[in-house]
Protein backbone atom coordinates (compact mmCIF):
# COMPACT_ATOMS: atom_id res chain seq x y z
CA UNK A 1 0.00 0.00 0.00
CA UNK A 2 2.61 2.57 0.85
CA UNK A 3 4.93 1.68 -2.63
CA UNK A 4 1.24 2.82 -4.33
CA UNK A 5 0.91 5.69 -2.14
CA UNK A 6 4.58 6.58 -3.05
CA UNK A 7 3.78 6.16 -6.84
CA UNK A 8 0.99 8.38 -6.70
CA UNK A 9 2.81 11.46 -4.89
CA UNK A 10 5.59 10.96 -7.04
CA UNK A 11 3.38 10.98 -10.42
CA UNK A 12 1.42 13.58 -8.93
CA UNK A 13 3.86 16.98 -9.80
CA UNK A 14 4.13 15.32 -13.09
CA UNK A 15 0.32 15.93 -13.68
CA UNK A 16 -0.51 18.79 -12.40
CA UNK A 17 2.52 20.57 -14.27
CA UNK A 18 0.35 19.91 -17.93
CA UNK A 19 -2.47 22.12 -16.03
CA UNK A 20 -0.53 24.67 -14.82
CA UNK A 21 0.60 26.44 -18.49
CA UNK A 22 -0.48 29.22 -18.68
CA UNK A 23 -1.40 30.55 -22.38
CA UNK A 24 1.26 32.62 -24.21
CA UNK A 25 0.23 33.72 -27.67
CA UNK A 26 -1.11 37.49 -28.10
CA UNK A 27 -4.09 38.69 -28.78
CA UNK A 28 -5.13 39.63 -31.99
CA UNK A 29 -8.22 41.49 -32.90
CA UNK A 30 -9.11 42.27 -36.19
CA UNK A 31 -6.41 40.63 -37.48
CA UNK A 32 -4.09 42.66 -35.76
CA UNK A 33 -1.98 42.52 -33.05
CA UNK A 34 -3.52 44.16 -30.30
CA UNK A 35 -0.39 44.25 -27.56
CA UNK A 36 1.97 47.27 -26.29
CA UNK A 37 3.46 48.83 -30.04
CA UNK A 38 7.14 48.34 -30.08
CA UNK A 39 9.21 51.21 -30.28
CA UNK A 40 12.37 51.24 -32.55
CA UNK A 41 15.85 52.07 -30.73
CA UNK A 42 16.01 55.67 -32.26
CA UNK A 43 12.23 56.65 -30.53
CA UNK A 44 13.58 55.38 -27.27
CA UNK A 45 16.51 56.16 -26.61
CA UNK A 46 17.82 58.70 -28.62
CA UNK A 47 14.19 59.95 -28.59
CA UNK A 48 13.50 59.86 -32.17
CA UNK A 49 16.75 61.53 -33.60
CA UNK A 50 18.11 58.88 -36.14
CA UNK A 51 21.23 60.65 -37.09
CA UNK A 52 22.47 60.40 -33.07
CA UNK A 53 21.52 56.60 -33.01
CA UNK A 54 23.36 55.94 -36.38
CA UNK A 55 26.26 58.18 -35.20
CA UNK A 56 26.31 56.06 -31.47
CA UNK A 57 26.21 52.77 -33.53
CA UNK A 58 29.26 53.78 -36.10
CA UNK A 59 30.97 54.82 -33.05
CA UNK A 60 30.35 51.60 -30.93
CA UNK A 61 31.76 49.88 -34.02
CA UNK A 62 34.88 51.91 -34.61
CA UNK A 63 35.67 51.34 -31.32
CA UNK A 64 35.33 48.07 -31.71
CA UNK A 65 38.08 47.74 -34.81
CA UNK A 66 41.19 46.07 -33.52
CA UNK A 67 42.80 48.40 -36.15
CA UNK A 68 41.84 51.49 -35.19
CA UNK A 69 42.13 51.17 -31.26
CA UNK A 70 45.96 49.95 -32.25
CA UNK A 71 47.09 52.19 -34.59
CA UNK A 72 49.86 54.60 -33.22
């Protein structure tokens, strides 16, 4: 009786964790996705100036250039 009992405690987690997802897709409505709008990068954080964000980027990348950080 208790090797039963044992069984059923230790298939019990294993059942209940099926009926515990919850659901993850968005909602559309209208055939549209009807969540929080995304912003791009440039409306965020360099609050919508595109030429900064490009500038910021070209720089992060030059800095990254082995050749340029070692040049003399």
């Amino acid at each position: 009786m208790t090797l039963a009992r044992l069984a059923l405690l230790a298939l019990l987690p294993l059942a209940l964790a099926g009926c515990l997802e919850v659901e993850q897709h968005p909602v559309w409505r209208n055939g549209e996705y009807d969540g929080k709008p995304d912003q791009l990068p440039q409306q965020r954080n360099f609050h919508g100036d595109r030429l900064a964000w490009n500038a910021a980027i070209s720089d992060r990348n030059q800095r990254q250039n082995e050749y340029n950080r070692t040049r003399d």
